[in-house]
Protein backbone atom coordinates (compact mmCIF):
# COMPACT_ATOMS: atom_id res chain seq x y z
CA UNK A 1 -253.15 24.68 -12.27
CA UNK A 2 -255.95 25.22 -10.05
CA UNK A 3 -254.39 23.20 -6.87
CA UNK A 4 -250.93 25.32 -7.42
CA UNK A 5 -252.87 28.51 -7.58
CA UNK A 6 -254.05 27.73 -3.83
CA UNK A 7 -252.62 29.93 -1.26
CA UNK A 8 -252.78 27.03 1.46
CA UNK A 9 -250.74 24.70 -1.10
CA UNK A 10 -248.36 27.14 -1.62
CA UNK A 11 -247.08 27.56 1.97
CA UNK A 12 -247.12 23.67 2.18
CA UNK A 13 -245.02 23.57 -0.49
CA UNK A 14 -242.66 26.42 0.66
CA UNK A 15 -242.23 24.98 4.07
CA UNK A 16 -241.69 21.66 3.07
CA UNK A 17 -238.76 22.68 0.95
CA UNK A 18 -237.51 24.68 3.19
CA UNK A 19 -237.04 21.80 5.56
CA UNK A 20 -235.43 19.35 3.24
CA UNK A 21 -232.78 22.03 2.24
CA UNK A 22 -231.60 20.15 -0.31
CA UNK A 23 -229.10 22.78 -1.27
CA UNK A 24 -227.68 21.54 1.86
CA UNK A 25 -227.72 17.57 0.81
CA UNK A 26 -225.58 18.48 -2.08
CA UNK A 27 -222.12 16.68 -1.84
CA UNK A 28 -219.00 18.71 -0.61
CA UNK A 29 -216.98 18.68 -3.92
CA UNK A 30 -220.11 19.97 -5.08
CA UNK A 31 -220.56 22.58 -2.29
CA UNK A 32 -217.09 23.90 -2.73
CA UNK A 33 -217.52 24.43 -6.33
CA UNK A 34 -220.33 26.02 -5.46
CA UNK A 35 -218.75 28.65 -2.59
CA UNK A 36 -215.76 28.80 -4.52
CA UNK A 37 -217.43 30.53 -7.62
CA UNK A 38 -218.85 33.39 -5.43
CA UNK A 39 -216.86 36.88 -4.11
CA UNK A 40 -215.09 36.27 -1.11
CA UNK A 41 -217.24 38.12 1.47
CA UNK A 42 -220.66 36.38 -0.21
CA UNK A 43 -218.83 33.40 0.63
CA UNK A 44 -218.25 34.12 4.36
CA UNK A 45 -221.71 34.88 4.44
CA UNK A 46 -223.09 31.66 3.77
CA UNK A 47 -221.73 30.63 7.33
CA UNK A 48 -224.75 31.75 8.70
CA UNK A 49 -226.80 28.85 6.77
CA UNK A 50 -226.49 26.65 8.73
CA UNK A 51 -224.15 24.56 11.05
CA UNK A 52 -223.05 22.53 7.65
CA UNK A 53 -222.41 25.76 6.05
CA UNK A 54 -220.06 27.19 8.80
CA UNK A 55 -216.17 26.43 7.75
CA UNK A 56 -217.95 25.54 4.24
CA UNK A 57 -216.09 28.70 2.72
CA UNK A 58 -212.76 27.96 4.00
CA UNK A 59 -212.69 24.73 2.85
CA UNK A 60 -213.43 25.43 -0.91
CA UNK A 61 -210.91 27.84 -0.23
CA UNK A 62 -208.66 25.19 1.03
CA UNK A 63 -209.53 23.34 -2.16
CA UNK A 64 -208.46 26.11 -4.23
CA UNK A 65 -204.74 27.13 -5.66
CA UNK A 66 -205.98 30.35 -6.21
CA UNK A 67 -206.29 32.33 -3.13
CA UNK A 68 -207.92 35.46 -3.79
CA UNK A 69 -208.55 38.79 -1.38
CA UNK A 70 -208.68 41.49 -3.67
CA UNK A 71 -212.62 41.65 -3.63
CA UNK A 72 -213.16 45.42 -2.18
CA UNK A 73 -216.55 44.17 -0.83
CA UNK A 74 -214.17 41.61 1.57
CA UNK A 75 -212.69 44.19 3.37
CA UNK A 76 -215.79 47.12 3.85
CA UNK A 77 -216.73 47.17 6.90
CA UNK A 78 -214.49 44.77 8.96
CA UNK A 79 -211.42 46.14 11.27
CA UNK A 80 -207.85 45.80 10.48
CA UNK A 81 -207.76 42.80 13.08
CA UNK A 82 -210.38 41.47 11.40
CA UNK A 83 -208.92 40.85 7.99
CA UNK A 84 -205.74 39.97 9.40
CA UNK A 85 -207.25 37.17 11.17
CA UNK A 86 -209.54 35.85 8.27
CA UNK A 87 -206.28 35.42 5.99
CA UNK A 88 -204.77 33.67 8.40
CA UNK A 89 -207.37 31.13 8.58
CA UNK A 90 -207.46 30.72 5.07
CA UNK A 91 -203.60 30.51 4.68
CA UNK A 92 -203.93 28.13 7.60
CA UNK A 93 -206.78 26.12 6.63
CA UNK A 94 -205.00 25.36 3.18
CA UNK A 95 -202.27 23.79 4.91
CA UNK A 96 -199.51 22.68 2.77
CA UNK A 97 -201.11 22.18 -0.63
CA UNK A 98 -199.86 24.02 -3.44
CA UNK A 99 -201.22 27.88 -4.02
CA UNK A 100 -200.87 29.05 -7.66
CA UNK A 101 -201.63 32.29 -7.38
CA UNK A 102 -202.24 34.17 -4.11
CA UNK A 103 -203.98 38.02 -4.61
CA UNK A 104 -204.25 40.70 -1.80
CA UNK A 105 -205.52 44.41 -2.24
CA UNK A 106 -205.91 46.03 1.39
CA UNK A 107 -205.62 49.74 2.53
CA UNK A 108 -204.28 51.35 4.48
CA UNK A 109 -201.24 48.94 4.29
CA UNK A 110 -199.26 50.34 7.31
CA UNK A 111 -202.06 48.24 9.59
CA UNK A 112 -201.04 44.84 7.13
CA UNK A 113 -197.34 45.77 6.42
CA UNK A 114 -195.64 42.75 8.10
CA UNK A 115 -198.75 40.57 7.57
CA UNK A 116 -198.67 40.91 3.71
CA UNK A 117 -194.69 40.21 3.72
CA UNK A 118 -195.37 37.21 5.20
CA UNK A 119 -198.52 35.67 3.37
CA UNK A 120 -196.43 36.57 0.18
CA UNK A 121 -193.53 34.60 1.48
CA UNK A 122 -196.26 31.40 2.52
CA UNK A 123 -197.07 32.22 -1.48
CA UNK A 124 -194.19 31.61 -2.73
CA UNK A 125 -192.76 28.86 -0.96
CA UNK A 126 -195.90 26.97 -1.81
CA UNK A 127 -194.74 27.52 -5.72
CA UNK A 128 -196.95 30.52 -6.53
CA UNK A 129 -196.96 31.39 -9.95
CA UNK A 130 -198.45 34.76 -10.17
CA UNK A 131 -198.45 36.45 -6.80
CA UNK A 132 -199.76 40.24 -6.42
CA UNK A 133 -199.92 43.12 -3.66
CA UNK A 134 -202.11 45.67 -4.50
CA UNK A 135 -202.15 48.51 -1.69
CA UNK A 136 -202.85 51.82 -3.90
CA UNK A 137 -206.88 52.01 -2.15
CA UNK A 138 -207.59 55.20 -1.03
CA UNK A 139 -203.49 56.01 -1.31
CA UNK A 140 -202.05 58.64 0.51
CA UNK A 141 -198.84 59.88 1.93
CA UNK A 142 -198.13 56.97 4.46
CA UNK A 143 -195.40 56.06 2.43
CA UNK A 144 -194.46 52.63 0.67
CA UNK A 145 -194.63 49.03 1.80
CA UNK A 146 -191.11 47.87 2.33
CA UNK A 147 -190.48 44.68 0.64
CA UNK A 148 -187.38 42.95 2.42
CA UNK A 149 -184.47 42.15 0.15
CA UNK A 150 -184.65 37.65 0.58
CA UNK A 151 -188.01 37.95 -0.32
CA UNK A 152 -187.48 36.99 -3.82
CA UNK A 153 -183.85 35.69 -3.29
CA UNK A 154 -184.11 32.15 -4.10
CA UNK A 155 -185.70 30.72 -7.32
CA UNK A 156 -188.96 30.20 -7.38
CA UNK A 157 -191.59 29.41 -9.78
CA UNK A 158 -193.01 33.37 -9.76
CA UNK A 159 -194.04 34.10 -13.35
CA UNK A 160 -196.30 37.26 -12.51
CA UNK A 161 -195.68 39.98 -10.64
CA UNK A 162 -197.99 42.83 -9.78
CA UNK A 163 -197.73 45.19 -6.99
CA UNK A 164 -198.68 47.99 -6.02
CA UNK A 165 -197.71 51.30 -3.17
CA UNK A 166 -194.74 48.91 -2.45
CA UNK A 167 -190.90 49.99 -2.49
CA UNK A 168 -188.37 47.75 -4.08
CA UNK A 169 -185.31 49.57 -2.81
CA UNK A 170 -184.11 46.62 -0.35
CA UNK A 171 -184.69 44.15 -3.11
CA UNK A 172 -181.19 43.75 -4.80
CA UNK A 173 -180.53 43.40 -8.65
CA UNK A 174 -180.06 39.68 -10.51
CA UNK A 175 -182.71 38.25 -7.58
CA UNK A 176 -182.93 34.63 -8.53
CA UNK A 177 -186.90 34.73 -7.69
CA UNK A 178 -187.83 37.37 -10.18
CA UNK A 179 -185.77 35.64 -13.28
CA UNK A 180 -188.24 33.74 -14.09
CA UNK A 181 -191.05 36.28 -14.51
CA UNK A 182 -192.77 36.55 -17.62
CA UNK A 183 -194.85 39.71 -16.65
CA UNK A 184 -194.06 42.75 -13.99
CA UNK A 185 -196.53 45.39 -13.14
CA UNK A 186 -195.62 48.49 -10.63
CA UNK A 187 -198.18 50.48 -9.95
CA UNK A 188 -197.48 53.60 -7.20
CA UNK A 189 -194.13 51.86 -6.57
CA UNK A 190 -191.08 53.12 -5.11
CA UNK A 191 -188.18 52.23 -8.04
CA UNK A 192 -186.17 54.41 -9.29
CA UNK A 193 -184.53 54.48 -13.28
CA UNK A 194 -181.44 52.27 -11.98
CA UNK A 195 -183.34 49.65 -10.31
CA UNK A 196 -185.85 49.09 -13.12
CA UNK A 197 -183.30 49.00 -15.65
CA UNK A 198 -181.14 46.09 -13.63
CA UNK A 199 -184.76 44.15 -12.31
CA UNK A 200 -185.82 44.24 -16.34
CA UNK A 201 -182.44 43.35 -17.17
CA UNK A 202 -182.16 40.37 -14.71
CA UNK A 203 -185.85 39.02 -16.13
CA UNK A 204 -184.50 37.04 -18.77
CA UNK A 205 -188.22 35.59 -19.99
CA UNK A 206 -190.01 39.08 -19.52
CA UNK A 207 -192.73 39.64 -21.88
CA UNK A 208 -194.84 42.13 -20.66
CA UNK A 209 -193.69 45.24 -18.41
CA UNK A 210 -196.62 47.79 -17.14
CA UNK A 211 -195.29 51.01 -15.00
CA UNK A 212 -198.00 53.35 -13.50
CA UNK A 213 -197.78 56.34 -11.78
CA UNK A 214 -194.21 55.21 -10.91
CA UNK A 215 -193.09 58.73 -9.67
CA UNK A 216 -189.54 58.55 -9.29
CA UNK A 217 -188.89 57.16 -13.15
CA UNK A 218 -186.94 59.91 -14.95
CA UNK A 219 -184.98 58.68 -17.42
CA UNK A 220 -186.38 55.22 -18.23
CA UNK A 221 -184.22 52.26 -20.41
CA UNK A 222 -186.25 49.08 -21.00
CA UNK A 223 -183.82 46.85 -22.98
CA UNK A 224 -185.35 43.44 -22.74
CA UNK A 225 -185.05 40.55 -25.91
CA UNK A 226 -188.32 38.96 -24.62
CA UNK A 227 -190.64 41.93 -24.24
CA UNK A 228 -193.62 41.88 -26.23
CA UNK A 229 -195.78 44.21 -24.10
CA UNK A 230 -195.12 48.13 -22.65
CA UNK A 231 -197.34 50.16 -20.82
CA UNK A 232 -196.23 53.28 -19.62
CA UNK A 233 -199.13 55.22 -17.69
CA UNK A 234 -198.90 58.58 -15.69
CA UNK A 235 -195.61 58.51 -14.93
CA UNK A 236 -194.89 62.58 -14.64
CA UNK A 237 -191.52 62.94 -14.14
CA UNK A 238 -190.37 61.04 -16.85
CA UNK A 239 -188.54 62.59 -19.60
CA UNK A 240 -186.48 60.11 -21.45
CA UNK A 241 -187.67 56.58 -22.81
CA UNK A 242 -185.05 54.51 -24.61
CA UNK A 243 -186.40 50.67 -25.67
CA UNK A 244 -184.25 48.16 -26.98
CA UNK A 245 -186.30 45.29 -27.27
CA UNK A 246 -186.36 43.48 -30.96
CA UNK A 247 -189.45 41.73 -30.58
CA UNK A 248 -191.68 44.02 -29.23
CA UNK A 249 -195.38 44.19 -30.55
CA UNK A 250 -197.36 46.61 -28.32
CA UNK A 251 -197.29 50.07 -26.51
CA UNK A 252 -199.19 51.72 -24.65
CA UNK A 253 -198.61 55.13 -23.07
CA UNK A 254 -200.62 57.72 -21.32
CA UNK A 255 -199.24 60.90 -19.89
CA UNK A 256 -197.39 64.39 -20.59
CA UNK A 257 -195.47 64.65 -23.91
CA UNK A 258 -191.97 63.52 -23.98
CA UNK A 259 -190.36 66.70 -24.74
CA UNK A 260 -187.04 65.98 -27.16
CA UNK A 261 -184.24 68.71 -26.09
CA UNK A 262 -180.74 69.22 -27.29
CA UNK A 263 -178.91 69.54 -24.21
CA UNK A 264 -179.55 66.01 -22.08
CA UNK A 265 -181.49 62.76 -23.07
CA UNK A 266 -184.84 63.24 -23.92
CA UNK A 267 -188.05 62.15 -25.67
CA UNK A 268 -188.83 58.95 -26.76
CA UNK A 269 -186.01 56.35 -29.22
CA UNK A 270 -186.31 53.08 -29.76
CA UNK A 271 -183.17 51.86 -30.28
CA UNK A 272 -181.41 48.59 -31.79
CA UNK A 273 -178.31 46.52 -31.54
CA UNK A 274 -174.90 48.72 -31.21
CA UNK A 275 -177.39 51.65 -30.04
CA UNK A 276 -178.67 52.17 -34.06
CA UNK A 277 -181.36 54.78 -33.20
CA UNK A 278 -183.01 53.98 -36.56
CA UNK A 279 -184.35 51.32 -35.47
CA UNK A 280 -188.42 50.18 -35.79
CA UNK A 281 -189.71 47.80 -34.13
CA UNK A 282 -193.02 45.16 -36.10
CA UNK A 283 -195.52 46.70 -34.00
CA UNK A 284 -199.15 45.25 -34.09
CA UNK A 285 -200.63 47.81 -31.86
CA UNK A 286 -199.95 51.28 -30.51
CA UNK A 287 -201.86 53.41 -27.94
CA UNK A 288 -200.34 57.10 -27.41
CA UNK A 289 -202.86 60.07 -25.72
CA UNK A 290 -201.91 62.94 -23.34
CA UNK A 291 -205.56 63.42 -22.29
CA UNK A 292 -205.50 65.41 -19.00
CA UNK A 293 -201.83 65.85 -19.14
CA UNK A 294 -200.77 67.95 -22.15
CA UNK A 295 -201.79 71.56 -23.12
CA UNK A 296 -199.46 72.96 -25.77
CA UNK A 297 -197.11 75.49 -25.20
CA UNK A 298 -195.24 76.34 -28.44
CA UNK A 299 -191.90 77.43 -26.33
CA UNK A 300 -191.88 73.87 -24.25
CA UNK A 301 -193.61 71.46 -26.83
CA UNK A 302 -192.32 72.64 -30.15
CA UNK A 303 -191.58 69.41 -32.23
CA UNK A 304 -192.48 67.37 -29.41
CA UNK A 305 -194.81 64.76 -30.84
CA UNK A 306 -194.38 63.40 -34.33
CA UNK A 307 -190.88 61.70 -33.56
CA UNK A 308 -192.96 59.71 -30.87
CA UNK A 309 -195.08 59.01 -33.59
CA UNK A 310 -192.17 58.81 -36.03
CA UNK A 311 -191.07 55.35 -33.64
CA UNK A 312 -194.34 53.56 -34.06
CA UNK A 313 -195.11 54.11 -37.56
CA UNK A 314 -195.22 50.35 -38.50
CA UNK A 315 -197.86 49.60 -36.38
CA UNK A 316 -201.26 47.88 -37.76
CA UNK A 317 -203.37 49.39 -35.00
CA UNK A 318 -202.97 52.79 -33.56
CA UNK A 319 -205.06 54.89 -31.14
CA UNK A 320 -204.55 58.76 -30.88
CA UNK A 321 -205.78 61.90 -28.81
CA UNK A 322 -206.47 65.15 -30.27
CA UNK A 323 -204.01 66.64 -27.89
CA UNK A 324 -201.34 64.79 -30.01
CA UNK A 325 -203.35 65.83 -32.98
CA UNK A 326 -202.81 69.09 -31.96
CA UNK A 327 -199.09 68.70 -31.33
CA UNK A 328 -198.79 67.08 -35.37
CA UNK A 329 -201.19 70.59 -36.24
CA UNK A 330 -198.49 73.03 -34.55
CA UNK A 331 -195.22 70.96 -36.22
CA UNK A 332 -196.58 71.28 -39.64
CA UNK A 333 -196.32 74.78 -40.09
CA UNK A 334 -192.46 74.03 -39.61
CA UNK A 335 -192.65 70.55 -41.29
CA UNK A 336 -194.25 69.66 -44.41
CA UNK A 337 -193.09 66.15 -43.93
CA UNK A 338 -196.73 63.40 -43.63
CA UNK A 339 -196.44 60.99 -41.10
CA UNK A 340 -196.18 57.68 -42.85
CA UNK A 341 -197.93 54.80 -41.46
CA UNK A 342 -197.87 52.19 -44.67
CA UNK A 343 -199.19 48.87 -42.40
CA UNK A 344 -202.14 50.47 -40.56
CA UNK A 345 -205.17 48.87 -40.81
CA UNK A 346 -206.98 50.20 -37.73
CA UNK A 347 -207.49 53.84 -36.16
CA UNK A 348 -208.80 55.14 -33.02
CA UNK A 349 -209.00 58.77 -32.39
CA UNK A 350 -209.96 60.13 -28.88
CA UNK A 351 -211.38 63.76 -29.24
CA UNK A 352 -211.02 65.08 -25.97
CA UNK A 353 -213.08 68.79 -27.24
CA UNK A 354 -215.41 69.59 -29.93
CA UNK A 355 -215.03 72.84 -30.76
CA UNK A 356 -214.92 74.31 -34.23
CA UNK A 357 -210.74 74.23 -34.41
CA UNK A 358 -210.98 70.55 -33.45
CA UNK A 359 -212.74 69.65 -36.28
CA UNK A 360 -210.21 71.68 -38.23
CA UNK A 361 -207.56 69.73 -36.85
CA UNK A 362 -209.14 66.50 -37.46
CA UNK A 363 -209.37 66.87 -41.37
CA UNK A 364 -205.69 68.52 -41.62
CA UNK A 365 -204.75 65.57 -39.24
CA UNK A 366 -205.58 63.31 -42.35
CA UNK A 367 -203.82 65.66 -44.55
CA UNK A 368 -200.50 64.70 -42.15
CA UNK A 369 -201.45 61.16 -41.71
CA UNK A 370 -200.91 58.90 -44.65
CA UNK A 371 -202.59 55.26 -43.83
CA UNK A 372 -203.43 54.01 -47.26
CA UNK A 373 -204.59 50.35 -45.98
CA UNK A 374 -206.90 52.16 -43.71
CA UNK A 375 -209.91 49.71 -42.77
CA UNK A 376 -211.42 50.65 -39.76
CA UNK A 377 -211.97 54.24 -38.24
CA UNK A 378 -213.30 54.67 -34.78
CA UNK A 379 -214.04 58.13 -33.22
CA UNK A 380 -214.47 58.77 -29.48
CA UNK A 381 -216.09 62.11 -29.11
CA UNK A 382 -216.18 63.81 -25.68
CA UNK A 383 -218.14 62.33 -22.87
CA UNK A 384 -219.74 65.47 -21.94
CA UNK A 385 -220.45 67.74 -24.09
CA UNK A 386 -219.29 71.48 -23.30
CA UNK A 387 -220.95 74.51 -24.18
CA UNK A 388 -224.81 74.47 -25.82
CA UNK A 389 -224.52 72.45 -28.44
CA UNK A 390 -225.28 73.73 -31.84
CA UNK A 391 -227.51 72.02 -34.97
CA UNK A 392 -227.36 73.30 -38.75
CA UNK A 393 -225.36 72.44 -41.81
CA UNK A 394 -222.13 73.96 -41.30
CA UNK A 395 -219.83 74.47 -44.37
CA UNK A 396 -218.00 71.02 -45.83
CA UNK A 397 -214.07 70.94 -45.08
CA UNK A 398 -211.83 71.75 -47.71
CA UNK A 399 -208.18 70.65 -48.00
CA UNK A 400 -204.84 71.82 -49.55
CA UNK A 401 -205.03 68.92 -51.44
CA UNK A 402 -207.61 65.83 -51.44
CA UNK A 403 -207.10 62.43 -49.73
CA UNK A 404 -209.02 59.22 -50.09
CA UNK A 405 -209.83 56.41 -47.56
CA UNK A 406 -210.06 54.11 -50.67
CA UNK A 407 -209.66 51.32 -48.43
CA UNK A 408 -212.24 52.45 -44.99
CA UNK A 409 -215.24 49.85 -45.00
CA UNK A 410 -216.33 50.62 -41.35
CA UNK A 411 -216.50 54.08 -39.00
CA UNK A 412 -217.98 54.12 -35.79
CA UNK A 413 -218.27 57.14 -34.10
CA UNK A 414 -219.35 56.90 -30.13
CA UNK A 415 -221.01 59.69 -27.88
CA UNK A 416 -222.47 60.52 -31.21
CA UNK A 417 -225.49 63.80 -30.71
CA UNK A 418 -226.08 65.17 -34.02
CA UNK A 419 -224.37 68.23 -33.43
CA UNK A 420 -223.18 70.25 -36.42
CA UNK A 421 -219.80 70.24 -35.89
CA UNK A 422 -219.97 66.32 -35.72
CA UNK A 423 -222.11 66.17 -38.85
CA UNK A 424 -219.29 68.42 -40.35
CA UNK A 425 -216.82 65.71 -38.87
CA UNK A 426 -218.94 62.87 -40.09
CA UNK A 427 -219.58 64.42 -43.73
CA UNK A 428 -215.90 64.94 -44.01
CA UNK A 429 -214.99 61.29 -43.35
CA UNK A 430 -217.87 60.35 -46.22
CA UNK A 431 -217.39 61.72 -48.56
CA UNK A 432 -213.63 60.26 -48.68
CA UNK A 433 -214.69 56.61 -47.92
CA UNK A 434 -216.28 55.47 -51.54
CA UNK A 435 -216.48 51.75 -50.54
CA UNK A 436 -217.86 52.10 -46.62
CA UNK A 437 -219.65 49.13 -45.77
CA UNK A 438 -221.26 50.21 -42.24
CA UNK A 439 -221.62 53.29 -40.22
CA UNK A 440 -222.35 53.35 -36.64
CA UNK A 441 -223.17 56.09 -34.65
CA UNK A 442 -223.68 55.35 -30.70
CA UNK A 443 -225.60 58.05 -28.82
CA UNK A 444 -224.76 58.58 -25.00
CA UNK A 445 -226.78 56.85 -22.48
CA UNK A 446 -227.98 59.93 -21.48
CA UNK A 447 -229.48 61.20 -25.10
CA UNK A 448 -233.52 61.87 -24.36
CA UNK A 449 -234.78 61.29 -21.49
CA UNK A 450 -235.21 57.92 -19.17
CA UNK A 451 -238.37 57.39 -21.22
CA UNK A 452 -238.13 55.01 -23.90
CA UNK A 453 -240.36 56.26 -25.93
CA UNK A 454 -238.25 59.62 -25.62
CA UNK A 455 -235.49 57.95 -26.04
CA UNK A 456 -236.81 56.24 -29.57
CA UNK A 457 -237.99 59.63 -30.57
CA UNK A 458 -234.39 60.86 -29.95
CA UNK A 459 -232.31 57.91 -32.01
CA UNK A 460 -235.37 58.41 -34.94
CA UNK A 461 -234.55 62.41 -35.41
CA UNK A 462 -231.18 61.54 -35.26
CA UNK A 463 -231.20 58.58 -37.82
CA UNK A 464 -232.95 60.47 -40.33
CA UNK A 465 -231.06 63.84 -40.19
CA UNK A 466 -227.85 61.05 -40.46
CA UNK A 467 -229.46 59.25 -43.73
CA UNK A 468 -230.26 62.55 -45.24
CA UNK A 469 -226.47 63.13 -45.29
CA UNK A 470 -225.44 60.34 -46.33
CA UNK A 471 -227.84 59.75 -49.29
CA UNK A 472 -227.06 63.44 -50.11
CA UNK A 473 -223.55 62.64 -50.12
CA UNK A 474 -223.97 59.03 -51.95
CA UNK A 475 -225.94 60.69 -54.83
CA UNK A 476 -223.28 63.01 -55.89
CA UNK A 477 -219.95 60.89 -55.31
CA UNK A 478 -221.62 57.84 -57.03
CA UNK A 479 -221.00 55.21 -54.50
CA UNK A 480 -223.36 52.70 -52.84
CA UNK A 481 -224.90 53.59 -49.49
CA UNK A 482 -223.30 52.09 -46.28
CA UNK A 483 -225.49 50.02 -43.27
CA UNK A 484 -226.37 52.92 -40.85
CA UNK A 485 -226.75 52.20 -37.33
CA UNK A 486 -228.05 54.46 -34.56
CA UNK A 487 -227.98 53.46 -31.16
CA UNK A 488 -227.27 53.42 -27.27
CA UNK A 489 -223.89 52.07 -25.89
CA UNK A 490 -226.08 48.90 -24.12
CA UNK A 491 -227.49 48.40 -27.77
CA UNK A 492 -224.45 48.44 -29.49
CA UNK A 493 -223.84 44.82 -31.02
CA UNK A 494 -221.14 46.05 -33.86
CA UNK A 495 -217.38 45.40 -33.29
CA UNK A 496 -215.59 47.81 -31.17
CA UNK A 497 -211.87 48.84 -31.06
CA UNK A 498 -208.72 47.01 -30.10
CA UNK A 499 -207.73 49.42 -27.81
CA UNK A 500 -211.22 49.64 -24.96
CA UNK A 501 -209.61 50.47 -21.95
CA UNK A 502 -209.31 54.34 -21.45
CA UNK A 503 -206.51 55.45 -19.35
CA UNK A 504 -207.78 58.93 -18.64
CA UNK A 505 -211.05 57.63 -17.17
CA UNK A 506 -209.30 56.09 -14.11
CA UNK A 507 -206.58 59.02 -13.39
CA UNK A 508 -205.27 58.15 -9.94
């Protein structure tokens, strides 16, 4: 111990290792693993090492089938020529071998346009499987990337398919490369209702099928006997959705209510063979919200929601926003018709306000909402809260008639402050739930202060005012206390929702 402590020892030992560079010594298989495992531009980088280390990167690359530019860090700070050049290389550099998947995201494309045609076409006549073109960075009006019509004309062995700010107009319908695809993804892309109807049509494999912010969609119809997957996000001009596809397990749509009128096609079917629109397809999963789309308006949205909600009734796990709770709060004072969901076994509900009325419409919500094999409730309260917010008791909500959660055993409530309109929320959900097993309540990161002993002072006040209630509320409906848990989202070890990714937090 004594000899390492030395000072002079130490710089022996550091310059000694420093000349060996065994790092260096290693051998190339090795190496390439090595470079391969890293971001792109890190990669690059390690050409200045050393004289061994300079074409290092583009050889692992070479070694690769997956060639992969869609690190942003690649493409800060280098010009257009730049890039161009460096994919070259690499495409060059790999020579003939096969390339399973090939990834680009670059902006703006009008500098790449003709470059990005052709490294897709080197793609997939090297037997790509999954090929995607993401040019939606920093998107503005330049326009679409025109993809040229024998791109995809003969077979191929393209399963995935994910692009993005690209136009499909010169690409004609029944294109022997796309019938093999088992997933397409359009992000920002130029297609219009007709085209996406024959393209899904022509997929005979299809399983999954993602549109976003696909502007010029209007009247969409997805009929499909493969599809498994939807996802349907921010698409605003769309007013008509009509699916025909038997096997299909799981949805997922995020934008302005369909609005069901009288005089054209409108809202949201599902439909079966012959056109039946009674048709209901074995959902496992379900993800509807209108979160920074939807304000109601009880001239343009009246009866809008609960037939969308009607379609996916058989679904075992279902997340909702309180704009559509709203929506299902406005119908029922024309309807006195519940909502039915008999399979449901998990719940999400994203609270997108915390006001007073939105508690309201939370516990009628339940009153509406029949899920009698309800297991697992999870609330997302607001991410910021607005207004001061405000402590106390607050009166207990009382119904026009009582429901039970006979079968909840967990609720976890995140962005949980101890507010009394969430204890209200919180106390409601209780005092319903006579066989709970664990409560969680997740603070923001932000609760206390950066001090963690501020921070531990916070989660303490807050555990105890939450045990109070629920002891209080275990006392008098005879039923055994649940596991409480207060913490911070980085703390949070319990099991979270099906449904994590948040559409409304990445609005383009």
């Amino acid at each position: 111990m004594e000899i390492e402590s030395n000072p002079k020892y130490c710089r022996v030992i550091r310059r000694a290792s420093s000349e060996e560079d065994r790092l260096s010594g290693l051998p190339d298989d090795v190496l390439h693993s090595i470079v391969g495992r890293v971001p792109l531009k890190q990669a690059v980088r390690t050409s200045a090492l050393s004289t061994r280390w300079a074409c290092l990167w583009l050889h692992a690359l070479a070694a690769s089938a997956v060639v992969d530019f869609t690190d942003r860090d690649f493409v800060r700070g280098q010009s257009p020529e730049q890039i161009v050049t460096t994919v070259n290389r690499c495409l060059e550099v790999h020579g003939a071998a096969p390339i399973d998947v090939f990834r680009v995201a670059l902006s703006p494309f009008d500098a790449f346009g003709r470059d990005v045609v052709r490294w897709a076409a080197t793609a997939l006549g090297r037997g790509a499987r999954e090929v995607g073109v993401d040019l939606t960075q920093h998107a503005d009006d330049r326009g679409f990337l025109e993809l040229h019509g024998d791109l995809f004309q003969a077979e191929s062995s393209l399963a995935v398919l994910s692009l993005g700010r690209c136009s499909l107009r010169d690409v004609p319908p029944g294109t022997a490369g796309l019938a093999g695809l088992t997933s397409l993804s359009l992000n920002q892309v130029d297609v219009t209702d007709d085209a996406l109807r024959d393209m899904v049509s022509g997929c005979r494999v299809l399983e999954f099928l993602s549109l976003k912010s696909c502007h010029l969609l209007v009247y969409v119809r997805v009929a499909s006997e493969s599809l498994r997957g939807l996802e349907i996000v921010r698409c605003l001009a769309m007013r008509h959705l009509q699916v025909d596809a038997p096997v299909l397990e799981s949805v997922a749509y995020h934008g302005d209510v369909l609005i069901w009128r009288e005089d054209e096609p409108s809202g949201v079917e599902f439909v079966g063979p012959g056109g039946r629109t009674d048709a209901r397809p074995e959902l496992k999963d379900a993800y509807l919200t209108h979160i920074g789309y939807a304000e109601y308006d009880e001239v343009i949205h009246e009866f809008a929601y609960s037939g969308f909600l009607d379609q996916v009734s058989h679904a075992k796990i279902l997340t909702l926003c309180s704009v559509g709770m709203l929506h299902m709060e406005e119908e029922r004072l024309f309807f006195e018709a519940s909502v039915d969901t008999p399979n449901l076994e998990e719940l999400q509900l994203l609270m997108d306000s915390m006001g007073d009325d939105d508690v309201t419409r939370f516990s009628v919500f339940f009153e509406v909402f029949e899920a009698p094999l309800l297991e697992r409730l999870f609330i997302r309260l607001p991410d910021a809260l607005g207004g001061t917010a405000v402590t106390g008791e607050g009166a207990d909500i009382v119904l026009e008639y009582e429901i039970a959660l006979d079968h909840l055993t967990f609720l976890k409530v995140v962005n949980f402050r101890g507010t009394r309109r969430e204890l209200r929320l919180l106390r409601f959900v209780l005092r319903r739930a006579p066989v709970l097993e664990q409560l969680v309540l997740v603070t923001p990161e932000d609760v206390g202060t950066p001090a963690d002993h501020e921070h531990q002072d916070s989660v303490r006040l807050l555990l105890k005012v939450v045990q109070e209630h629920v002891s209080e509320i275990s006392k008098a409906w005879l039923w055994q206390e649940p596991r409480v848990t207060v913490c911070r989202p980085r703390e949070d070890d319990s099991r979270s929702p099906s449904h994590t990714k948040y559409y409304h937090h990445d609005q383009a």
